[in-house]
C-alpha atoms as a PDB file:
ATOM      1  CA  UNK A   1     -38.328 161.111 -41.826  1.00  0.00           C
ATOM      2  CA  UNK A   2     -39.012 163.110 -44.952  1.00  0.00           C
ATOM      3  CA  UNK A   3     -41.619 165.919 -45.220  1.00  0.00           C
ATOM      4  CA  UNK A   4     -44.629 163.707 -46.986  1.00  0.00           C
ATOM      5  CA  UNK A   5     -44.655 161.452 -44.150  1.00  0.00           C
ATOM      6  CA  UNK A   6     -44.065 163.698 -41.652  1.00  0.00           C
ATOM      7  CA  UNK A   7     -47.404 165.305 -42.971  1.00  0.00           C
ATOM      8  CA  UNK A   8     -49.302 161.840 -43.342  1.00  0.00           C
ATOM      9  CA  UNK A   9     -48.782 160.858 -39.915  1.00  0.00           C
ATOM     10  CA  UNK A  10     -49.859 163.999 -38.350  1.00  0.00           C
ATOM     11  CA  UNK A  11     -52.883 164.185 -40.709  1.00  0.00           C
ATOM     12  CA  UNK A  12     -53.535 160.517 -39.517  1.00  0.00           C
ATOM     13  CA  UNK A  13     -52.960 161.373 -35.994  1.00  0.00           C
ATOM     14  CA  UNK A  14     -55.221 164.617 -36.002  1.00  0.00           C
ATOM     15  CA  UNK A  15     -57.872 162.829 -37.852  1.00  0.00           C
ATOM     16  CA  UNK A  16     -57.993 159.461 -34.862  1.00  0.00           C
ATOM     17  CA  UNK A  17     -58.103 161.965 -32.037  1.00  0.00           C
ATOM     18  CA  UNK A  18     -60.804 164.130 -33.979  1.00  0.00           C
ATOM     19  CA  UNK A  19     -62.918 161.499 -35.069  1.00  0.00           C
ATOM     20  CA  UNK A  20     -63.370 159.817 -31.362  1.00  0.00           C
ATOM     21  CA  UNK A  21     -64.327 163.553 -29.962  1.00  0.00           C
ATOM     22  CA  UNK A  22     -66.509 164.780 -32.810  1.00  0.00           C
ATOM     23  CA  UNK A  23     -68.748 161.329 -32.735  1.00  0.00           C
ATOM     24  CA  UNK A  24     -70.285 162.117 -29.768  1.00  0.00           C
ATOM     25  CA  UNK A  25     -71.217 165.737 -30.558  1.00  0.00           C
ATOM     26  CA  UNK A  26     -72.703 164.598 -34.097  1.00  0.00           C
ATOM     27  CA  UNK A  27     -74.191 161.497 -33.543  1.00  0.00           C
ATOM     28  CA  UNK A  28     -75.115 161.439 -29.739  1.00  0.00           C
ATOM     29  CA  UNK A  29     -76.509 165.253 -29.659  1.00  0.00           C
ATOM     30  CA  UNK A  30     -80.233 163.603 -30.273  1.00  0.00           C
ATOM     31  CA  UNK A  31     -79.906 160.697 -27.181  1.00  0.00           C
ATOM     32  CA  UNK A  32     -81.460 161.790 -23.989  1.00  0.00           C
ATOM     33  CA  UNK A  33     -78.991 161.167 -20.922  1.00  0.00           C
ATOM     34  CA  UNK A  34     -80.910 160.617 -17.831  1.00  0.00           C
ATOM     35  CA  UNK A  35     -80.786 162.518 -14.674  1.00  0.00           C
ATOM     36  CA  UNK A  36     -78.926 160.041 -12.666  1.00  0.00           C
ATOM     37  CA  UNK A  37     -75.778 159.954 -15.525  1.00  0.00           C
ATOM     38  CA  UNK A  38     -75.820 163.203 -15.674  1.00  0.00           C
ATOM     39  CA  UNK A  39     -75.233 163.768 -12.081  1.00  0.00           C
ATOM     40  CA  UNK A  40     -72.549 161.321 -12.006  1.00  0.00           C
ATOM     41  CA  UNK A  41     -70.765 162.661 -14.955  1.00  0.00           C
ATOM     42  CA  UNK A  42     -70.458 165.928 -12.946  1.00  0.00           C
ATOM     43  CA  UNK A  43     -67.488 164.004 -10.911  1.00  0.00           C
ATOM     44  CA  UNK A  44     -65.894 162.809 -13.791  1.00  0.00           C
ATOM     45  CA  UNK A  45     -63.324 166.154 -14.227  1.00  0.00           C
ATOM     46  CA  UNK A  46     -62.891 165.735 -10.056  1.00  0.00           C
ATOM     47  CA  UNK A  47     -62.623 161.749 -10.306  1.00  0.00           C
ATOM     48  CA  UNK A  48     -59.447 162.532 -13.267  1.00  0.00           C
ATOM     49  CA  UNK A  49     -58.129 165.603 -11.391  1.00  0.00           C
ATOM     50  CA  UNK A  50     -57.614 163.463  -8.208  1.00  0.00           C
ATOM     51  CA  UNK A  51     -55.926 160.488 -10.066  1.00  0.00           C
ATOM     52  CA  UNK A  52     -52.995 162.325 -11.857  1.00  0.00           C
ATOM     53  CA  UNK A  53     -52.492 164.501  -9.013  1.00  0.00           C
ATOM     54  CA  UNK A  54     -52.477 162.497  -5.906  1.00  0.00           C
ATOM     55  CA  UNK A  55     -50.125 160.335  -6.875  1.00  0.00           C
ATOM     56  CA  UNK A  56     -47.166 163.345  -7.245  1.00  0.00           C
ATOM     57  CA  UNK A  57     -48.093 164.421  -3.877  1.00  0.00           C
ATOM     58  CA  UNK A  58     -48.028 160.752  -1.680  1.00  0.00           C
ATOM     59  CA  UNK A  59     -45.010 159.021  -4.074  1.00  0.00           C
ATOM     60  CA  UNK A  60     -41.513 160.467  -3.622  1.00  0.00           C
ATOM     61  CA  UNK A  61     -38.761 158.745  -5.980  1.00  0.00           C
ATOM     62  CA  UNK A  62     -41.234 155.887  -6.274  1.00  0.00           C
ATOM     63  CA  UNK A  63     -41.650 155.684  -2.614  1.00  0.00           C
ATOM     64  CA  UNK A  64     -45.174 156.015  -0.975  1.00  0.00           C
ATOM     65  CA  UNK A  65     -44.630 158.567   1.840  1.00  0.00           C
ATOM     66  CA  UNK A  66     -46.905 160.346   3.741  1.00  0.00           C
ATOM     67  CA  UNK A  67     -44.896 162.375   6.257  1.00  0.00           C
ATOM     68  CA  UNK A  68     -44.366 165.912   6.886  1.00  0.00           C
ATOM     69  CA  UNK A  69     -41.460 165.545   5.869  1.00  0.00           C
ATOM     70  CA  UNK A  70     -42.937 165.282   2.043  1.00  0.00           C
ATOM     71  CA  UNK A  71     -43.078 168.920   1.022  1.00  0.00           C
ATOM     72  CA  UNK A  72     -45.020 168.488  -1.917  1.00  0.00           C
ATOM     73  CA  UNK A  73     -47.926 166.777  -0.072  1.00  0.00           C
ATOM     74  CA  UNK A  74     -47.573 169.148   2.642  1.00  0.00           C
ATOM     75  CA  UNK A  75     -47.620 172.186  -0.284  1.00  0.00           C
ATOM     76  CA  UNK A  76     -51.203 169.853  -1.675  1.00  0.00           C
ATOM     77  CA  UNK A  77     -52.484 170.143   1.878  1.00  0.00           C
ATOM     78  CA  UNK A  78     -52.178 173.860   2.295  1.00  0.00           C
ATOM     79  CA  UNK A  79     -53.415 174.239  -1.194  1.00  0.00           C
ATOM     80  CA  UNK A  80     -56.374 172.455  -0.906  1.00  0.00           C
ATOM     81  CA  UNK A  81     -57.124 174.208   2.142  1.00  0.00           C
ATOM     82  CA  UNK A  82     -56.718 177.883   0.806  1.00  0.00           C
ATOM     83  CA  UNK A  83     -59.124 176.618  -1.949  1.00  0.00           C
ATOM     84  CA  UNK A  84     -61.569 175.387   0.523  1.00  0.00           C
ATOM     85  CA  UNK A  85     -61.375 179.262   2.073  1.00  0.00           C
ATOM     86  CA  UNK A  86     -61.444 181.607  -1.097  1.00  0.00           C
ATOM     87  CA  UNK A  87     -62.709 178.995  -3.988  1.00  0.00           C
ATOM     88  CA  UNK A  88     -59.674 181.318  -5.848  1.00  0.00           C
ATOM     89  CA  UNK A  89     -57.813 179.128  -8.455  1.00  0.00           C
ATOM     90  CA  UNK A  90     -54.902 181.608  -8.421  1.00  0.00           C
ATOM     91  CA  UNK A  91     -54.852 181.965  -4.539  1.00  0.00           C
ATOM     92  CA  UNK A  92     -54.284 178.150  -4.448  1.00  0.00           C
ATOM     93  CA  UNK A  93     -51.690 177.755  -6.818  1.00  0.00           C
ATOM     94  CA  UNK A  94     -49.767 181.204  -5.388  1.00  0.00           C
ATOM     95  CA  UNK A  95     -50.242 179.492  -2.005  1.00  0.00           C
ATOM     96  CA  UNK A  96     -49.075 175.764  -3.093  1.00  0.00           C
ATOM     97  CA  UNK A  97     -46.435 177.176  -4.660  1.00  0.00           C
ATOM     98  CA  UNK A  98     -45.383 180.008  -2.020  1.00  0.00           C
ATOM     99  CA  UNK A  99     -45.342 176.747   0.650  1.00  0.00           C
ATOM    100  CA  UNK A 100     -43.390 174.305  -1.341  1.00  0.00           C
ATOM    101  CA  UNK A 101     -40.738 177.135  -1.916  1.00  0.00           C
ATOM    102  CA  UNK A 102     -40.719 177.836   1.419  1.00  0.00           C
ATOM    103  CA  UNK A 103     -40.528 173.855   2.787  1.00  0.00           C
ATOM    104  CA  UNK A 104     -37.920 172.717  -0.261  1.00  0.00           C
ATOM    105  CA  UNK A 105     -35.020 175.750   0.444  1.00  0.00           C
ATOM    106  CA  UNK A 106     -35.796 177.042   4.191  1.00  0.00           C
ATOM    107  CA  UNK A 107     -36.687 174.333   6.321  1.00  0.00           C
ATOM    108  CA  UNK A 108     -34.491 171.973   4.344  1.00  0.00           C
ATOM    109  CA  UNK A 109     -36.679 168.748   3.216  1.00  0.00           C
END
């Protein structure tokens, strides 16, 4: 792929994703949003959190499992627990990681 097009198509890219984004902020910013959407929209970062994450914790090689013997859930577990206690983002990702060390090379899953 030469230069020129190599420039079109991210120019073309940048302005598609752009475009989408900025149309809410500059044509929407006048529409009211009532209470009750705005209270569900609150969930929305949880909702998409929860969907890319749970399913690396419950499917191992493709495979649902839900044992103790799956370290990474077992790691999600303890992390979401240590969140629960401290509300500390880098707690929970020093303790997720510090158990899924500890469960992939010591106890031998």
């Amino acid at each position: 792929m030469d230069t020129l097009t190599a420039l079109m198509l991210i120019g073309v890219l940048a302005v598609t994703s752009f475009v989408p984004r900025a149309s809410f902020i500059l044509w929407l910013h006048r529409v009211r949003i009532p209470g009750y959407v705005q209270r569900a929209l609150r969930f929305i970062p949880a909702a998409v959190f929860t969907g890319l994450v749970l399913p690396q914790l419950v499917f191992v090689d493709g495979t649902f499992d839900v044992g103790l013997h799956n370290t990474k859930l077992v790691a999600g577990f303890v992390a979401v627990g240590v969140a629960g206690m401290t509300r500390n983002p880098l707690a929970t990702i020093v303790a997720g990681m510090v158990v899924l060390h500890l469960a992939r090379n010591f106890v031998g899953a």
